[in-house]
Protein backbone atom coordinates (compact mmCIF):
# COMPACT_ATOMS: atom_id res chain seq x y z
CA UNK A 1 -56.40 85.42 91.36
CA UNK A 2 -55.52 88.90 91.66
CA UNK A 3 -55.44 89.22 95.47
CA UNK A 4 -54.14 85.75 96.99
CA UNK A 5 -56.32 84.65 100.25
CA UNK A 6 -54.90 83.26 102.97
CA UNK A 7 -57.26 80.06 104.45
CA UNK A 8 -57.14 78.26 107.86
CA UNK A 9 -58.12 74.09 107.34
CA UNK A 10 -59.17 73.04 110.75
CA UNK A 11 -58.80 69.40 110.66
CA UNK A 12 -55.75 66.56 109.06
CA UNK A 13 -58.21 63.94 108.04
CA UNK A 14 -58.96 63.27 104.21
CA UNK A 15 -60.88 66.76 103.64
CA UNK A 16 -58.36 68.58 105.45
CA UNK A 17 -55.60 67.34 103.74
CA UNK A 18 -56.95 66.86 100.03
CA UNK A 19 -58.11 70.73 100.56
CA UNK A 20 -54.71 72.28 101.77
CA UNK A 21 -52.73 70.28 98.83
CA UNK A 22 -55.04 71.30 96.42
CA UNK A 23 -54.74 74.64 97.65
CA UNK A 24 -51.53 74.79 97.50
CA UNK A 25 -51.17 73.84 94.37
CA UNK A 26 -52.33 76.55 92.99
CA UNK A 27 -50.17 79.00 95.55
CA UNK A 28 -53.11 79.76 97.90
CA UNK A 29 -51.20 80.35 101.21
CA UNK A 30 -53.00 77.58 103.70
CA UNK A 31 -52.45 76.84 107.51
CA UNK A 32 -53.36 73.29 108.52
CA UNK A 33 -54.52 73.35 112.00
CA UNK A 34 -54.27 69.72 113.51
CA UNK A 35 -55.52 68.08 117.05
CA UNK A 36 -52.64 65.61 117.03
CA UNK A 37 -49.44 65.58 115.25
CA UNK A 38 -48.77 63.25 112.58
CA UNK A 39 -46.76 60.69 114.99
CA UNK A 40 -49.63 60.86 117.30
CA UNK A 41 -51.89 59.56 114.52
CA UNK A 42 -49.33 56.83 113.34
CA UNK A 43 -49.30 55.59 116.85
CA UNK A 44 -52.89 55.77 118.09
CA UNK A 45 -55.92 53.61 117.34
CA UNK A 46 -57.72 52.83 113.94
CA UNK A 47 -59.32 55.90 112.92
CA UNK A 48 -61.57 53.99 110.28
CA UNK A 49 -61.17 51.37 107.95
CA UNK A 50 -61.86 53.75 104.39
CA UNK A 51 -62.01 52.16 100.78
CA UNK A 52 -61.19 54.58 98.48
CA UNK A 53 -62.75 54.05 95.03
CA UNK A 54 -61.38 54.95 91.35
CA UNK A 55 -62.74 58.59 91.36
CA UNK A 56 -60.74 59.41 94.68
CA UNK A 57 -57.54 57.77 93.43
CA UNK A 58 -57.31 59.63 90.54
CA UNK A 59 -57.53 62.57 92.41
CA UNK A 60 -54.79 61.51 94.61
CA UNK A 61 -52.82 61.58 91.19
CA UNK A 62 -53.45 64.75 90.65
CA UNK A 63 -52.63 65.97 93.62
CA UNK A 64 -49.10 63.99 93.59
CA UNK A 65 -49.57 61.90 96.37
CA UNK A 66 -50.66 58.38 94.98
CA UNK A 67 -48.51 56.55 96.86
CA UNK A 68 -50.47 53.42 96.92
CA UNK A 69 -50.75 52.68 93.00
CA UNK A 70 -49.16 49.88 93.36
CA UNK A 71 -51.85 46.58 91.71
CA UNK A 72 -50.76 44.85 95.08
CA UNK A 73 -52.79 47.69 96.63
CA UNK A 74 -55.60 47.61 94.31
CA UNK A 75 -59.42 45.96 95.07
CA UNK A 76 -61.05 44.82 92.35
CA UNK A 77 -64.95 44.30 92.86
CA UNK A 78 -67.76 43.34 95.29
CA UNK A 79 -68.86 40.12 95.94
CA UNK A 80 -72.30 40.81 97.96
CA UNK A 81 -74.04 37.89 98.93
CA UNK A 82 -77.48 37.35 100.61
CA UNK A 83 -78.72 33.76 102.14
CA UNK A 84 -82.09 33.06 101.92
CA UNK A 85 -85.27 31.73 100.23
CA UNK A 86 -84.20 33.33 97.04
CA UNK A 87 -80.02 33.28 97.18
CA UNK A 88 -78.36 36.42 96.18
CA UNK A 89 -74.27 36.10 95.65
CA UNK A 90 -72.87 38.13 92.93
CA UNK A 91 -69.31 39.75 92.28
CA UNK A 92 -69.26 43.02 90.56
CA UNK A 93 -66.22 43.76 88.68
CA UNK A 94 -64.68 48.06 89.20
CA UNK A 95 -63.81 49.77 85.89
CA UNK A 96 -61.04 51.69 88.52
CA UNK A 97 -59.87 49.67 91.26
CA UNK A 98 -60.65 50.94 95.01
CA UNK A 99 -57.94 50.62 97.87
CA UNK A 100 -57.63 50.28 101.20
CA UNK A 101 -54.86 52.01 103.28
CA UNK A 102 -55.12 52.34 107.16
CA UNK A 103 -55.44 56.06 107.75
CA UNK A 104 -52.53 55.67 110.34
CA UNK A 105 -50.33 54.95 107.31
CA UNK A 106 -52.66 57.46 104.57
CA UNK A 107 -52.90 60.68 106.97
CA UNK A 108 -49.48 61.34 107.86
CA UNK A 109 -47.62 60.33 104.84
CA UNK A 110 -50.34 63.29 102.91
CA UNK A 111 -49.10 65.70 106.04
CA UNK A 112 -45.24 65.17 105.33
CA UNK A 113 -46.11 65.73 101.19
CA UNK A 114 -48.44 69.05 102.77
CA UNK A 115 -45.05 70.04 105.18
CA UNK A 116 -42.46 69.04 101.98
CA UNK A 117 -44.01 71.16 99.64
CA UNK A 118 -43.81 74.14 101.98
CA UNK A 119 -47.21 73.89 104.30
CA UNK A 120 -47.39 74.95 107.72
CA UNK A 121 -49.13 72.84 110.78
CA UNK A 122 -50.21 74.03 113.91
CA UNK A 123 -51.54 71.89 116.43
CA UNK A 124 -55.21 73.12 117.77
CA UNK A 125 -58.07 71.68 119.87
CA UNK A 126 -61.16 72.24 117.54
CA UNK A 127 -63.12 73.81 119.81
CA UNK A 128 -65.33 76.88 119.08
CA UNK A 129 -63.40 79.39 120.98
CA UNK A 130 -60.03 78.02 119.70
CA UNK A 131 -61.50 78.14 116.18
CA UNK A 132 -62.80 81.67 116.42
CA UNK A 133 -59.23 82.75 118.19
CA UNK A 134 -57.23 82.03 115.10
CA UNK A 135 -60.08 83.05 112.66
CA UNK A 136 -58.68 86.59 112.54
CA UNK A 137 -55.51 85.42 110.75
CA UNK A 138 -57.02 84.13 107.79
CA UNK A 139 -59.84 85.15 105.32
CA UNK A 140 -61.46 82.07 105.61
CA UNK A 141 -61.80 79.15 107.71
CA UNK A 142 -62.62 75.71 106.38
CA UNK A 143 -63.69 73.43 109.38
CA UNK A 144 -62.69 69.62 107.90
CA UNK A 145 -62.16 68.18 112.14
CA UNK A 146 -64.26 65.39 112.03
CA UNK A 147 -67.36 65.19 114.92
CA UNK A 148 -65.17 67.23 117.59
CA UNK A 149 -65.84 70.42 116.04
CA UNK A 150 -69.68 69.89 115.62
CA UNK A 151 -70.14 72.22 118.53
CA UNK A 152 -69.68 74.90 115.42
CA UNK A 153 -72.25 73.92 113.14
CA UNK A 154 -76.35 73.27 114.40
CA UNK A 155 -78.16 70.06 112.84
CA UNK A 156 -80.03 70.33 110.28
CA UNK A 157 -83.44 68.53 110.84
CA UNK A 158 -84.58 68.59 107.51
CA UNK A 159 -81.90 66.95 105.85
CA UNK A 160 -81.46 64.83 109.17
CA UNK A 161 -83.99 61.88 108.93
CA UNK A 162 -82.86 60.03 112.26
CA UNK A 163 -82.47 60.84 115.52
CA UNK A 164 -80.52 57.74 117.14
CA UNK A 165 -77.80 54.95 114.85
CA UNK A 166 -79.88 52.80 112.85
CA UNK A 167 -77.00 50.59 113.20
CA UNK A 168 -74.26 49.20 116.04
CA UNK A 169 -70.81 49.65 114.46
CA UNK A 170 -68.12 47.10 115.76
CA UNK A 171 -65.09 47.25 113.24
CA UNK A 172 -61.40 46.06 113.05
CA UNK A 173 -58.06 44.91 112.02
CA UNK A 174 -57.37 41.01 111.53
CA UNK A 175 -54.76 38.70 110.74
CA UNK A 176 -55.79 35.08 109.38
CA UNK A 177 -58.64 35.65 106.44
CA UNK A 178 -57.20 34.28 103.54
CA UNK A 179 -56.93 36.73 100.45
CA UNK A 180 -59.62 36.69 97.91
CA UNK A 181 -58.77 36.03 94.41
CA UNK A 182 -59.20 38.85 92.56
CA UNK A 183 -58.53 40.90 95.77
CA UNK A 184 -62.33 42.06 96.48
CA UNK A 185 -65.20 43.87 99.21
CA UNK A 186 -67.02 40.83 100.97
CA UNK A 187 -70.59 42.35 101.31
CA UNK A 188 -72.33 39.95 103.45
CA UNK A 189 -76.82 41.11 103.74
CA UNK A 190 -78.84 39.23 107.04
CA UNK A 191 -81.56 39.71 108.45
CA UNK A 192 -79.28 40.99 111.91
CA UNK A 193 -77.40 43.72 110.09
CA UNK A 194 -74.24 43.18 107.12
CA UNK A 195 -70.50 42.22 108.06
CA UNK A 196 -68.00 43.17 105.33
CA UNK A 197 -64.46 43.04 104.77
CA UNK A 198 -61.53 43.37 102.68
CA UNK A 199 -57.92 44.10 102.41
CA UNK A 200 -56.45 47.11 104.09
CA UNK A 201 -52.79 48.25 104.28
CA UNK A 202 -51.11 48.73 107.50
CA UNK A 203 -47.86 49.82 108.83
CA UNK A 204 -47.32 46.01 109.63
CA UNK A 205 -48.19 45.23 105.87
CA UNK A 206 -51.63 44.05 104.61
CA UNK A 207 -54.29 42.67 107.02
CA UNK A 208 -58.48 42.03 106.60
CA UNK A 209 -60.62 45.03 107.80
CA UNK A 210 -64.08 43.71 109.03
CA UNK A 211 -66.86 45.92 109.94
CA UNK A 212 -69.79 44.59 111.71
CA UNK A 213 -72.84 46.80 111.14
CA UNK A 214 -75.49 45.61 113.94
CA UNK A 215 -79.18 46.33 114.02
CA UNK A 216 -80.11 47.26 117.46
CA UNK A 217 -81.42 44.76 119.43
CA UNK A 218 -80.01 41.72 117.06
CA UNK A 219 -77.07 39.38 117.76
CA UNK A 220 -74.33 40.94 116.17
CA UNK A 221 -74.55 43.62 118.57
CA UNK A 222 -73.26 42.07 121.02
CA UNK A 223 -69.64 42.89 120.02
CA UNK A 224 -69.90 47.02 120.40
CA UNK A 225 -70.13 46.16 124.00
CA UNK A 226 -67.70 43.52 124.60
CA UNK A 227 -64.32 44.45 126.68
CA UNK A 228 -62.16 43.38 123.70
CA UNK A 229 -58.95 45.11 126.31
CA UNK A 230 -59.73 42.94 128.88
CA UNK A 231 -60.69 39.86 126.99
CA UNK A 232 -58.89 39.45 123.46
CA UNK A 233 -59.46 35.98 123.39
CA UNK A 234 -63.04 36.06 124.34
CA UNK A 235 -64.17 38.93 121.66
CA UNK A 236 -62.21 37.01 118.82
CA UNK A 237 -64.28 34.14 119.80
CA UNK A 238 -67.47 35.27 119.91
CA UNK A 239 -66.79 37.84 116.19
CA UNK A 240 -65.29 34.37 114.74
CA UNK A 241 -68.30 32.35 116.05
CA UNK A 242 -71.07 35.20 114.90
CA UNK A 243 -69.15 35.56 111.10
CA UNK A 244 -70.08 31.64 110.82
CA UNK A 245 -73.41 31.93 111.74
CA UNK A 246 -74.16 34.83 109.52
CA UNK A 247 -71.44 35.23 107.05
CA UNK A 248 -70.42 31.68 106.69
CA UNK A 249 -69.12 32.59 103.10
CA UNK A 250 -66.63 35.09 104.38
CA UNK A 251 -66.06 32.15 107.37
CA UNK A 252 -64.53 29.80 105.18
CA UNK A 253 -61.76 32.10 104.28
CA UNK A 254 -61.19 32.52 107.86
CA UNK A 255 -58.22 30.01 109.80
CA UNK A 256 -58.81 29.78 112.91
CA UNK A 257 -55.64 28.97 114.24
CA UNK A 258 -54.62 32.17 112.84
CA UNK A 259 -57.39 34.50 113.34
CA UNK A 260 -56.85 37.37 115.64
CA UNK A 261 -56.95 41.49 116.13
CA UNK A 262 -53.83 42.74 113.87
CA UNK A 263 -52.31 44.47 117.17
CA UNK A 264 -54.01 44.63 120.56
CA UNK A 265 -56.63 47.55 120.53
CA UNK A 266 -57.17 47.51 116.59
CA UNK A 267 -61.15 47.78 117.60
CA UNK A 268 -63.28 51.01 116.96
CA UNK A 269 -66.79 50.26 118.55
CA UNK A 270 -70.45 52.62 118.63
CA UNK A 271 -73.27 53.78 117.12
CA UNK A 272 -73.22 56.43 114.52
CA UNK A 273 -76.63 58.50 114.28
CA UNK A 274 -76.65 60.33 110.23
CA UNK A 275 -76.52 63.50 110.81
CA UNK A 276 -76.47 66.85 108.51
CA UNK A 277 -75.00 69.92 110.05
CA UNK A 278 -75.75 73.33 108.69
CA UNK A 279 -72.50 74.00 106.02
CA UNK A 280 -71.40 77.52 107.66
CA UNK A 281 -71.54 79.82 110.40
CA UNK A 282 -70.15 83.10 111.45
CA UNK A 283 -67.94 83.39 113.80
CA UNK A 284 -67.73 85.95 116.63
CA UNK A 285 -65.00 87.41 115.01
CA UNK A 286 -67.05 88.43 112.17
CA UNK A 287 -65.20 85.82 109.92
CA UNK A 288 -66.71 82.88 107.90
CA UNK A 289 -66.20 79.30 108.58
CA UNK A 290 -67.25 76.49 106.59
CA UNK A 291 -68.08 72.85 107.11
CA UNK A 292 -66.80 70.08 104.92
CA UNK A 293 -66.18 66.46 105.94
CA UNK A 294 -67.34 64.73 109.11
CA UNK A 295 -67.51 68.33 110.29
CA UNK A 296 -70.68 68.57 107.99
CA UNK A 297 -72.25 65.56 107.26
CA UNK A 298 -72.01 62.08 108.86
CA UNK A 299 -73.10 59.32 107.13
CA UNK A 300 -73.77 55.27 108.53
CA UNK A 301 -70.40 53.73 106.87
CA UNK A 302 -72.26 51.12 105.11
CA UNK A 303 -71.79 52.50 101.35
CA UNK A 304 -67.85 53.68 102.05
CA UNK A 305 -68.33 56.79 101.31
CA UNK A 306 -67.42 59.07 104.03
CA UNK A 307 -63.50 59.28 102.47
CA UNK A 308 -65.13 59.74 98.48
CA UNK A 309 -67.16 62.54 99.64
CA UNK A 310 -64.62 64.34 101.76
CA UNK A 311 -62.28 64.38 99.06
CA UNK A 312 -64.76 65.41 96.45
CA UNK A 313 -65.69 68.03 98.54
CA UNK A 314 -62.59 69.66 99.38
CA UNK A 315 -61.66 69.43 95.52
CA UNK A 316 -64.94 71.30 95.22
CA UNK A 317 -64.55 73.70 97.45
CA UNK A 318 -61.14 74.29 96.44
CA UNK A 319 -62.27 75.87 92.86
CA UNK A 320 -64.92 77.70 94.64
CA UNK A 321 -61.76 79.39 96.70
CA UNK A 322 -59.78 79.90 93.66
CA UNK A 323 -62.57 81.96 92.25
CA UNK A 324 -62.02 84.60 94.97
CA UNK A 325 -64.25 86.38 97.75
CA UNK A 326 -65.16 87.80 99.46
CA UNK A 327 -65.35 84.99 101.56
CA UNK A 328 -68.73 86.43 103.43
CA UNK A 329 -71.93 85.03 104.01
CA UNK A 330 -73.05 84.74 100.20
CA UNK A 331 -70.07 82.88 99.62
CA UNK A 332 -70.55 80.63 102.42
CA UNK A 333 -74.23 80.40 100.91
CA UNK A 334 -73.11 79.66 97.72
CA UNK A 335 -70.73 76.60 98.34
CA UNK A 336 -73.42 75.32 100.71
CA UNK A 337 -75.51 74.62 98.03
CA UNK A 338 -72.92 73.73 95.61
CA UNK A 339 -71.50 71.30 97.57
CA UNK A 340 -74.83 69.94 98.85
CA UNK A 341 -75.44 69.19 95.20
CA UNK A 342 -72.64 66.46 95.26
CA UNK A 343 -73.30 65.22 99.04
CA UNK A 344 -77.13 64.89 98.97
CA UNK A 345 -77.15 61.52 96.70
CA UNK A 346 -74.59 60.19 98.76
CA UNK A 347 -76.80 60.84 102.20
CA UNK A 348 -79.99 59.81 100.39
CA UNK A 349 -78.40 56.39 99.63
CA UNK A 350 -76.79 55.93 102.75
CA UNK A 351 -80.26 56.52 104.67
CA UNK A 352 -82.05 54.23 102.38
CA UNK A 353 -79.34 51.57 103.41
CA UNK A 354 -79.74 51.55 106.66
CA UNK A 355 -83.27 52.27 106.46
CA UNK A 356 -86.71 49.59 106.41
CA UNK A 357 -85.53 46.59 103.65
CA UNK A 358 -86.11 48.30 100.30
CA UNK A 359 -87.96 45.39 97.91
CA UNK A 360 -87.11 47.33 94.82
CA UNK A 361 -83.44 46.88 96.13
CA UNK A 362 -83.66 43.08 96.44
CA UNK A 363 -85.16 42.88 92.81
CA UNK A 364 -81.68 44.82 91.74
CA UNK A 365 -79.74 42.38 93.81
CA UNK A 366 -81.82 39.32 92.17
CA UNK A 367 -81.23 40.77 88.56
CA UNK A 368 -77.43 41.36 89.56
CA UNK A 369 -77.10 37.16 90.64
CA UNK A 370 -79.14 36.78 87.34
CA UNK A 371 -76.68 38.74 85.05
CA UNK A 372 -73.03 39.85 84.83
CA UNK A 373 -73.60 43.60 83.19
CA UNK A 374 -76.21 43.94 85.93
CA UNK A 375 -73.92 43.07 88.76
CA UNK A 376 -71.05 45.39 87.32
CA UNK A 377 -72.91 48.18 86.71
CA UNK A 378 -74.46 48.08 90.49
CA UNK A 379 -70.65 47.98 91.75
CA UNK A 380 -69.59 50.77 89.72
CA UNK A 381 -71.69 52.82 91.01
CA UNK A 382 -70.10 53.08 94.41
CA UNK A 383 -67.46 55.24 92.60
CA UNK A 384 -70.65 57.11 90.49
CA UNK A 385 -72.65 57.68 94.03
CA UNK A 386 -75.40 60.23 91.72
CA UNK A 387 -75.52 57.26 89.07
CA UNK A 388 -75.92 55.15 92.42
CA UNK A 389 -78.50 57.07 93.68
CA UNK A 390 -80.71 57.62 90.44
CA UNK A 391 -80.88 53.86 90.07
CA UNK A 392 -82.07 53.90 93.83
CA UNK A 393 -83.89 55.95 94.65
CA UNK A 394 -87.25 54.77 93.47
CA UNK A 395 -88.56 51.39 92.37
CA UNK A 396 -89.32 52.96 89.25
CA UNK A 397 -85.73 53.85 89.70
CA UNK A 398 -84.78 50.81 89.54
CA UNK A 399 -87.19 49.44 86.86
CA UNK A 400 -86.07 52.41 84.63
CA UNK A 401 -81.80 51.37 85.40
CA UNK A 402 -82.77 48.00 84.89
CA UNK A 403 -84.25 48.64 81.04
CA UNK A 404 -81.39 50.81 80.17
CA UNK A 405 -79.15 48.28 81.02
CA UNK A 406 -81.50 45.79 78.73
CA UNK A 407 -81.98 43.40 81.63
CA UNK A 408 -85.85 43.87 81.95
């Protein structure tokens, strides 16, 4: 680039980080602006409990901080089952393996690789004023901070279907579920919501992530409201006794004598409600400031693939940058519709997840218990989320992905 720009990151998560190191591999000069420090993060409470597939590894190798290679690390497939009339239980097999690695562990080791290689963090509360304040140091700003900074960026109702969480989130860290053999996703469908869990990797060493995704009004929703501080005991009690009434496969991995939250507090409880914020904004300062990540667009975590998308993104947006400015409003109109190109698949799957019981998606989940190729090719499209989506969408969709796979 003939003249070098100089770009402010608001926000450490995934986004944040996957932008600046990108960045700065190609000598952009980059400030990271953080709400906590890295030590704050280590010590604080699960952020989420993120799977990142094949596609995201590999661009943690290229980026030089795949630190979690490792095939101790490594998941292998899905095994989604579905009690009912008509049984569904099927285990996918990934192409790429995913991993899971506790943010408190993933997000500060990227910082010290962002600070080794010569980057420079500021702590700042992403707030609008505090955002337009250091705007004037930089030719761009790139807001990547997560939900706090939402005050920046309106909703947009046309790409926002729902107006209140479709479903009651109730997620944590546990010791005593026995390891799966090949290490794998448990997808578990009822008619009260899904519970799923695998292996993550803590500070403490590896431990079972379980998220319980509630529909309003049913059973499992129970646990978003219970005082899991003041109670331990009684929440693992009444999780343990709710996974074997409606996940009794994952159950039976599950010793009781054992079972229990990782550390005290290892809980992250609430609704989420999909939302799709406009991508940029001007600032009073007359500079542009665009939204990527959480910052953007919030999806239900039922597909895992809030961390696939921020990374994507911020690899995106990252060649867009290296291309040069000026980084005005057609810029900022420009990546907004580049990058919505790459996140509107993944928000029209999530919705139709969380949305009415799809029957075209139960006839893909039949075929999948019917046939092997069937089953793997549904599971490897969690790290193909467009592939995902086209075979989706529709149930002529699905028909179509079905005959192309010659199981129709």
């Amino acid at each position: 680039m003939p003249d070098t720009p100089d770009i402010a990151i608001v926000g450490a998560g995934i986004s944040g980080l996957h932008l600046a190191l990108r960045l700065q591999q190609a000598g952009v000069a980059t400030t990271l602006y953080a709400d906590r420090t890295a030590e704050q993060v280590a010590a604080g409470r699960p952020l989420n409990l993120p799977v990142r597939f094949g596609r995201t590894r590999r661009r943690e190798q290229q980026l030089g901080v795949a630190h979690w290679d490792a095939p101790e690390h490594h998941t292998h497939g899905v095994n989604l089952v579905a009690r009912g009339e008509a049984d569904i239980h099927f285990f996918g097999r990934l192409d790429e393996p995913a991993s899971g690695v506790d943010f408190r562990v993933y997000l500060p080791r990227l910082t010290a690789d962002y600070l080794e290689r010569g980057g420079r963090v500021e702590l700042l509360r992403p707030e609008p004023a505090e955002v337009d304040r250091i705007s004037t140091r930089h030719d761009l700003v790139v807001v990547a901070a997560g939900r706090s900074a939402t005050g920046l960026f309106e909703r947009d109702p046309a790409r926002s279907p729902y107006a209140a969480p479709q479903r009651i989130v109730t997620a944590g860290l546990f010791q005593g579920i026995a390891p799966s053999s090949p290490s794998w996703i448990h997808f578990q469908v009822t008619e009260v919501g899904e519970i799923f869990s695998t292996r993550i990797l803590t500070a403490d060493g590896p431990v079972h992530g379980m998220v319980v995704e509630a529909l309003p009004g049913g059973p499992l929703e129970q646990l978003a409201g219970y005082d899991h501080a003041g109670d331990r005991a009684g929440f693992e009690r009444t999780l343990l006794k709710l996974v074997g009434d409606h996940a009794p496969d994952l159950r039976e991995r599950i010793d009781e004598r054992e079972f229990g939250l990782a550390r005290p507090g290892d809980v992250v409880q609430g609704g989420i409600t999909p939302t799709v914020r406009r991508s940029w904004t001007v600032l009073p300062s007359g500079r542009t400031a665009l939204a990527v990540g959480d910052a953007w667009v919030v999806n239900d975590p039922l597909t895992g693939q809030g961390a696939n998308l921020g990374s994507r993104c911020a690899f995106e947006l990252a060649e867009l940058i290296l291309a040069g400015g000026p980084f005005d409003e057609d810029f900022a109109r420009r990546a907004g519709e580049r990058l919505w190109r790459i996140a509107e698949p993944v928000v029209s799957w999530s919705n139709l997840n969380i949305g009415p019981p799809a029957e075209h998606l139960g006839a893909l989940f039949a075929a999948a218990t019917a046939e092997q190729k069937v089953a793997d090719a549904f599971v490897n499209n969690f790290n193909d989320p467009e592939a995902m989506w086209q075979a989706v969408r529709s149930p002529q969709a699905a028909t179509d992905w079905l005959e192309r796979l010659g199981a129709v």
